[in-house]
PDB file of N, CA and C in Angstrom:
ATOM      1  N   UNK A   1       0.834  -1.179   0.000  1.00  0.00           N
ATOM      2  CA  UNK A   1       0.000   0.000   0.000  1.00  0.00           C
ATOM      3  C   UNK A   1       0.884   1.250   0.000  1.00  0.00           C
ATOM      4  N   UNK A   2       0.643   2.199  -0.970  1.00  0.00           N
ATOM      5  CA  UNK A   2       1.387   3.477  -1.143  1.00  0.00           C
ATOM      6  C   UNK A   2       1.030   4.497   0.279  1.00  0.00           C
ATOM      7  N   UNK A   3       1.637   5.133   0.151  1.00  0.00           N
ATOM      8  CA  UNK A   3       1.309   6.680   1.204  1.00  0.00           C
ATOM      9  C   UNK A   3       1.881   7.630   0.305  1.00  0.00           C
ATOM     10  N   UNK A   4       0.755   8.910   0.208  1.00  0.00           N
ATOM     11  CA  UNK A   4       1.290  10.020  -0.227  1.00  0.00           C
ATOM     12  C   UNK A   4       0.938  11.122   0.730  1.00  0.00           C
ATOM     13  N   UNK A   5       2.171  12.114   1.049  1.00  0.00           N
ATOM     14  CA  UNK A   5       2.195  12.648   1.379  1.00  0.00           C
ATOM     15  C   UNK A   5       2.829  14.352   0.733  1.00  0.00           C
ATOM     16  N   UNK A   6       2.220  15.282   1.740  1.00  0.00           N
ATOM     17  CA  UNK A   6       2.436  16.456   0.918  1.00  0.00           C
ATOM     18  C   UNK A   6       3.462  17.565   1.997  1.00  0.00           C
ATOM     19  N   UNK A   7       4.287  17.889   1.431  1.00  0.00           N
ATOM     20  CA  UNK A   7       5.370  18.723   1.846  1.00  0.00           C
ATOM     21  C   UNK A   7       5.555  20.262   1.891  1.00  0.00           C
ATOM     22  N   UNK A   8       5.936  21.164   2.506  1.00  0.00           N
ATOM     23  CA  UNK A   8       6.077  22.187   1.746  1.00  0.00           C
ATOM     24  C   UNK A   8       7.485  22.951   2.013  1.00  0.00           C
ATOM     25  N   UNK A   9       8.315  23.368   0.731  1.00  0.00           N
ATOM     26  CA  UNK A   9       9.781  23.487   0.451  1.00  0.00           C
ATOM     27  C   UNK A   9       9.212  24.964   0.044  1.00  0.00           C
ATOM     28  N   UNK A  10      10.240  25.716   1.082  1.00  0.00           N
ATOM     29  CA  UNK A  10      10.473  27.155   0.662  1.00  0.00           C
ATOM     30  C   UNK A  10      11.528  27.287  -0.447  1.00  0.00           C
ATOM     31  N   UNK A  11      11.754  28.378  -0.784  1.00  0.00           N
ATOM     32  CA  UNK A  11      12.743  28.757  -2.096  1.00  0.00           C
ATOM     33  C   UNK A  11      12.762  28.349  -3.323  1.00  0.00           C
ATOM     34  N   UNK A  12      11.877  27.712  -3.759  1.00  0.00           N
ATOM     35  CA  UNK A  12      11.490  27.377  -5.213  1.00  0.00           C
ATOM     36  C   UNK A  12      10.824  28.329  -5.716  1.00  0.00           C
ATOM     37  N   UNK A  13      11.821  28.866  -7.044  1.00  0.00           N
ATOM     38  CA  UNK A  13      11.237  29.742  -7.908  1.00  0.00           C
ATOM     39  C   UNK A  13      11.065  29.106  -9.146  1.00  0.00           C
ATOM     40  N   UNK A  14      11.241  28.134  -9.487  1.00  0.00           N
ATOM     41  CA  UNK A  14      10.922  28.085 -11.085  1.00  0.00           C
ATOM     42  C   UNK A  14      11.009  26.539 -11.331  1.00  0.00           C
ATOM     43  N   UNK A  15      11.162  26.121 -12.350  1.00  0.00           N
ATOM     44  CA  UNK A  15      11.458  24.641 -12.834  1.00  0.00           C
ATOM     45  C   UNK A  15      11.820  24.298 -12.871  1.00  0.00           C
ATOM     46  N   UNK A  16      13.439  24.799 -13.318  1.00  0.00           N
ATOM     47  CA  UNK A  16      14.958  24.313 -12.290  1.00  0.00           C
ATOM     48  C   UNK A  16      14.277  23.795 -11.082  1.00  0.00           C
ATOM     49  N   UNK A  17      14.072  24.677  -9.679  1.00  0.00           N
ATOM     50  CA  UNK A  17      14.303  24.142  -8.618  1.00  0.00           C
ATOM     51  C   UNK A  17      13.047  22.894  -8.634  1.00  0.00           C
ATOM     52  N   UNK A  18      12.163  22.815  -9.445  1.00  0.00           N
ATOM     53  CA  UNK A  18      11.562  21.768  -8.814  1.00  0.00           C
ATOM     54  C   UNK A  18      11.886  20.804  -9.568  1.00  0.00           C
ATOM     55  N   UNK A  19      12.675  20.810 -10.440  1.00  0.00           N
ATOM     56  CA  UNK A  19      13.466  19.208 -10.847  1.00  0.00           C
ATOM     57  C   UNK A  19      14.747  18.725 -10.127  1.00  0.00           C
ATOM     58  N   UNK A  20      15.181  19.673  -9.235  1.00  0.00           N
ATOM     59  CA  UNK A  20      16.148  19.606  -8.160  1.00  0.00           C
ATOM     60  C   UNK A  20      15.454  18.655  -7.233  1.00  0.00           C
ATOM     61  N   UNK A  21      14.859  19.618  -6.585  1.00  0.00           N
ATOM     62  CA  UNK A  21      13.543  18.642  -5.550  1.00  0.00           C
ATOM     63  C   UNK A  21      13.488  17.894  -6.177  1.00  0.00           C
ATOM     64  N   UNK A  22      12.566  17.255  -7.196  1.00  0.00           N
ATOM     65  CA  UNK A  22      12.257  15.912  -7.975  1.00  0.00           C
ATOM     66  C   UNK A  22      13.127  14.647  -7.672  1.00  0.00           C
ATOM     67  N   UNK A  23      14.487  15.294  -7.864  1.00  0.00           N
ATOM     68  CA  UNK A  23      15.756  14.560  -8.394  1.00  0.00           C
ATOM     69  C   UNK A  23      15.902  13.791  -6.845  1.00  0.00           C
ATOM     70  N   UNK A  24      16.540  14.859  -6.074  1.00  0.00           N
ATOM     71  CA  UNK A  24      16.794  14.561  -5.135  1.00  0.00           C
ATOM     72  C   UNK A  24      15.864  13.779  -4.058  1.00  0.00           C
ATOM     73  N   UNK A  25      14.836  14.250  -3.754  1.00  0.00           N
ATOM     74  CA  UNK A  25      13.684  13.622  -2.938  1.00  0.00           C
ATOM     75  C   UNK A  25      13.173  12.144  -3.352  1.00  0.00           C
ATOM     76  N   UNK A  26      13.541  11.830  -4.812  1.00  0.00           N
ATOM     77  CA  UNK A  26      13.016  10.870  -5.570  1.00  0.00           C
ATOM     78  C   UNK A  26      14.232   9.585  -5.388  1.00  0.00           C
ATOM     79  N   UNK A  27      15.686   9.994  -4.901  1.00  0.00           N
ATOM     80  CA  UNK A  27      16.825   9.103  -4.550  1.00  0.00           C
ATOM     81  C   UNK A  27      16.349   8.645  -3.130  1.00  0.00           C
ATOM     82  N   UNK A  28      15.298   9.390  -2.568  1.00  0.00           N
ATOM     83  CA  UNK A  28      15.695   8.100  -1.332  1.00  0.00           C
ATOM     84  C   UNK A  28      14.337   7.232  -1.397  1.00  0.00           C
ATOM     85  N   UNK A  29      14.803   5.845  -1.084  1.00  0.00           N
ATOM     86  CA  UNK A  29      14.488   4.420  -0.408  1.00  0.00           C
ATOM     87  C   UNK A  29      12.832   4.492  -0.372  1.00  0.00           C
ATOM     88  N   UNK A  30      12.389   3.962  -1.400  1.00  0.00           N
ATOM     89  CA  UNK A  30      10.829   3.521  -1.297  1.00  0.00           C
ATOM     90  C   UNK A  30       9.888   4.261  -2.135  1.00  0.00           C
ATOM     91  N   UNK A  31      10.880   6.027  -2.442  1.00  0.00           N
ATOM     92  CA  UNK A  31       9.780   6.409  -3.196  1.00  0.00           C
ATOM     93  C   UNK A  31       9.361   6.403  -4.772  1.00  0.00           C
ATOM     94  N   UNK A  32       7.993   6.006  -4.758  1.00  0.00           N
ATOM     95  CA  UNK A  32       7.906   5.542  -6.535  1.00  0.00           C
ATOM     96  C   UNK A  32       7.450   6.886  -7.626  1.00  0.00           C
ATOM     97  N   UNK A  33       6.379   8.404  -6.378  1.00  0.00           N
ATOM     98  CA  UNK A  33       6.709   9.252  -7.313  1.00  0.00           C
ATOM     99  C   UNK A  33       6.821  10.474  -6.052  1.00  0.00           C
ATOM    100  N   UNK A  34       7.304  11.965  -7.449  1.00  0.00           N
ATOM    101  CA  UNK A  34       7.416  13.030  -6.452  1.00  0.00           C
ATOM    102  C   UNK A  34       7.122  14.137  -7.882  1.00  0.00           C
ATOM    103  N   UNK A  35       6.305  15.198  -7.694  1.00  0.00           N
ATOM    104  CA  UNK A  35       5.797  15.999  -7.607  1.00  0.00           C
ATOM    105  C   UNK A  35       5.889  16.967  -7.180  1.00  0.00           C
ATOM    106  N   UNK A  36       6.293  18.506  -7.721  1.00  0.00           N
ATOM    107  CA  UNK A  36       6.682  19.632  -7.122  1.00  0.00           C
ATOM    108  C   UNK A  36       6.340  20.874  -7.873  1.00  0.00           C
ATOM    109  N   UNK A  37       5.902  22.140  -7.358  1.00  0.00           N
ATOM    110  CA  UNK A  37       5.214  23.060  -7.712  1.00  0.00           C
ATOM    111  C   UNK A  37       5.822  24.245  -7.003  1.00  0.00           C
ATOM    112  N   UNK A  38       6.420  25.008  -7.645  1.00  0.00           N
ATOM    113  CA  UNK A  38       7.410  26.352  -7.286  1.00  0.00           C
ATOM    114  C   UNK A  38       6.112  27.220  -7.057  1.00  0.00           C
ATOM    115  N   UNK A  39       4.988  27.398  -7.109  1.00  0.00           N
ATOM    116  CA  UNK A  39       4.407  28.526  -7.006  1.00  0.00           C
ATOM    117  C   UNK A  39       3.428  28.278  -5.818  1.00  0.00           C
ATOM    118  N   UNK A  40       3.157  27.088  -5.567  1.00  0.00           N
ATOM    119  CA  UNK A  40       2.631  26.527  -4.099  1.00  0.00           C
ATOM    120  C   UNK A  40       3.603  26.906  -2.970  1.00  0.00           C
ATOM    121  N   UNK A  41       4.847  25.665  -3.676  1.00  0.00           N
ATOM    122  CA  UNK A  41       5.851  25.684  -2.376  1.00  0.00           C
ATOM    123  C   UNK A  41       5.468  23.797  -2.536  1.00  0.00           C
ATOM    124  N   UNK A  42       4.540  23.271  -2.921  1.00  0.00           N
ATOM    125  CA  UNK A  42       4.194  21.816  -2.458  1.00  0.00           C
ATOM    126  C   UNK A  42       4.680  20.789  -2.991  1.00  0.00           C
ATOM    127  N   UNK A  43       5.003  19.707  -2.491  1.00  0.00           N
ATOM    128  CA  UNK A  43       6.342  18.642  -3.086  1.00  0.00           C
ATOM    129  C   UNK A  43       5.578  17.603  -2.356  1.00  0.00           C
ATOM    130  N   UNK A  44       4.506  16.427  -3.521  1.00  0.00           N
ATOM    131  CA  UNK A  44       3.917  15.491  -3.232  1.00  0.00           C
ATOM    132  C   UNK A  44       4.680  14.228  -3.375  1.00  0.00           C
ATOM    133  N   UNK A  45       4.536  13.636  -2.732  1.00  0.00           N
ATOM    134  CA  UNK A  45       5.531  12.261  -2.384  1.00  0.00           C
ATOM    135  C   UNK A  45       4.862  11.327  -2.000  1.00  0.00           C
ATOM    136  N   UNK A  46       5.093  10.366  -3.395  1.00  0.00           N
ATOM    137  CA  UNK A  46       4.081   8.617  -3.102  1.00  0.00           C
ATOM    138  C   UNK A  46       5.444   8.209  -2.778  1.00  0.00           C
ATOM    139  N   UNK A  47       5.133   7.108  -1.573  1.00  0.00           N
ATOM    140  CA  UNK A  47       6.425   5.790  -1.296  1.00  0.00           C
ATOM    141  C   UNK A  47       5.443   4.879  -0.508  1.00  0.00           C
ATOM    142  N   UNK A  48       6.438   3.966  -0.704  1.00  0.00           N
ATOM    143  CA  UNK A  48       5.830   2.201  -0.157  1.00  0.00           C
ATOM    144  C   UNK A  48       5.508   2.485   0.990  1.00  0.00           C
ATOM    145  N   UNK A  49       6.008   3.420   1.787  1.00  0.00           N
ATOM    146  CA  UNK A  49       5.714   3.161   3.385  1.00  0.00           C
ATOM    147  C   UNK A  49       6.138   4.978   3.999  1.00  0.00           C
ATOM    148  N   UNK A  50       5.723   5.520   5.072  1.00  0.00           N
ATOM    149  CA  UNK A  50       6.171   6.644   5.477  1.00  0.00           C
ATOM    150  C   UNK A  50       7.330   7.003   5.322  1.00  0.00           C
ATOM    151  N   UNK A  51       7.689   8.291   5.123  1.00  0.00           N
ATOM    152  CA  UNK A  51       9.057   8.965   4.696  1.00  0.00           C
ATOM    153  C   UNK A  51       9.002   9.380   6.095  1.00  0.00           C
ATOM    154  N   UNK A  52      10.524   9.522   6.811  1.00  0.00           N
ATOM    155  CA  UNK A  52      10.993  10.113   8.006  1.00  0.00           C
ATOM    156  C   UNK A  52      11.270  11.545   7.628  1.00  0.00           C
ATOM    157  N   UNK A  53      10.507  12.340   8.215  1.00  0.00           N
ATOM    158  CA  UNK A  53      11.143  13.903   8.442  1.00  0.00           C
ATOM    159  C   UNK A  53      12.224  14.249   7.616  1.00  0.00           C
ATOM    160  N   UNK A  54      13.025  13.789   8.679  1.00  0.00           N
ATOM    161  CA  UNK A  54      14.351  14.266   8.765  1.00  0.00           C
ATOM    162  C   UNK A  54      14.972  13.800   7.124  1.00  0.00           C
ATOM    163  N   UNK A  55      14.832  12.684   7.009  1.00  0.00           N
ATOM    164  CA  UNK A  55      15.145  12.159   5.391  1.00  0.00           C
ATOM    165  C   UNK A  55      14.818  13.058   3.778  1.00  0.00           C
ATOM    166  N   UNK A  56      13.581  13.586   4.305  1.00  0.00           N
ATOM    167  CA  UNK A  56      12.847  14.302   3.093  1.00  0.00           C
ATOM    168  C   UNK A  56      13.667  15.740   3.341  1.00  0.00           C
ATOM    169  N   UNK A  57      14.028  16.445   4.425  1.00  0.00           N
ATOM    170  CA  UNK A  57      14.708  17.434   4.714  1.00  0.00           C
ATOM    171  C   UNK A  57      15.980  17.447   4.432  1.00  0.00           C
ATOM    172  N   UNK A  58      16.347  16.470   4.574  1.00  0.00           N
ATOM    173  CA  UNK A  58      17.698  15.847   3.847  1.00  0.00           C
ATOM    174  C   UNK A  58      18.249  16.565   2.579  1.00  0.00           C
ATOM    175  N   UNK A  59      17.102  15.251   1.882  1.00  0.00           N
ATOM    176  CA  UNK A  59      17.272  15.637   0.517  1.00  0.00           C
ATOM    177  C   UNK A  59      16.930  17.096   0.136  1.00  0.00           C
ATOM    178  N   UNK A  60      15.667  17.531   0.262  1.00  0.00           N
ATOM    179  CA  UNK A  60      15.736  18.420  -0.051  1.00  0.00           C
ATOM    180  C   UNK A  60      16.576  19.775   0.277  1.00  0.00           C
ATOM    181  N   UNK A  61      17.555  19.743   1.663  1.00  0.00           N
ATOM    182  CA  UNK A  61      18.114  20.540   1.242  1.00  0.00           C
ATOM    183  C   UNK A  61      19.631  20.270   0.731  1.00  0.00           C
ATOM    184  N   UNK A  62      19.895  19.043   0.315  1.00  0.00           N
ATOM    185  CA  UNK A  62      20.822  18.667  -1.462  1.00  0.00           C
ATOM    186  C   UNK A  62      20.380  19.364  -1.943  1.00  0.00           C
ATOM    187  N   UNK A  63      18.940  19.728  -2.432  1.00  0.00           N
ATOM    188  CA  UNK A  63      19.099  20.447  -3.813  1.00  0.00           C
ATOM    189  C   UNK A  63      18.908  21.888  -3.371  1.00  0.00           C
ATOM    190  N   UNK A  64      19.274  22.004  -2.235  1.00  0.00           N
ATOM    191  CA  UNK A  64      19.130  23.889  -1.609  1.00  0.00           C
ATOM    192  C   UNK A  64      18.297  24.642  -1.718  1.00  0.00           C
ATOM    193  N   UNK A  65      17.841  23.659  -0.670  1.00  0.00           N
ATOM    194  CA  UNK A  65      16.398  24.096  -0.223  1.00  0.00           C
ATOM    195  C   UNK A  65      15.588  23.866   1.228  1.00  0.00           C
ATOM    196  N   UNK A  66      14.755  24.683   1.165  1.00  0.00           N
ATOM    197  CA  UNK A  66      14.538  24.292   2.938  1.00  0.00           C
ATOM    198  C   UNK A  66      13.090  23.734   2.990  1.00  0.00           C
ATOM    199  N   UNK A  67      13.043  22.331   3.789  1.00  0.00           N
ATOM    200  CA  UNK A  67      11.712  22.122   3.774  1.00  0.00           C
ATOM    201  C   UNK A  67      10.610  22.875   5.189  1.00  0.00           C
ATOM    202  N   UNK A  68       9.647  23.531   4.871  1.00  0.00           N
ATOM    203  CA  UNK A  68       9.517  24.345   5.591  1.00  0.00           C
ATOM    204  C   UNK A  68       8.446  23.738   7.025  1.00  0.00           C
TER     205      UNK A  68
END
């Protein structure tokens, strides 16, 4: 059974940054999709099982960014 969950990442201005997010959030462990929208701020995330906090914050700030 999937879980999606919804995020929200400050500093995304454009399409660059949300294929950053994409990229990055999408390397860790379980998740099958990710979804991101610079003009929300919102970064949707299907995976097999709950994402830890700290993990999704991780990544996202690899691609320099803050999850808010």
């Amino acid at each position: 059974m999937s879980t999606t969950t919804t995020w929200t990442v400050s500093g995304m201005t454009c399409g660059h940054c949300e294929a950053s997010v994409r990229e990055e959030v999408g390397e860790i462990a379980g998740v099958e999709s990710v979804t991101a929208d610079h003009a929300t701020g919102e970064v949707v995330v299907t995976s097999t099982e709950p994402l830890q906090r700290d993990a999704v914050a991780a990544a996202v700030a690899e691609a320099g960014y803050e999850l808010a």
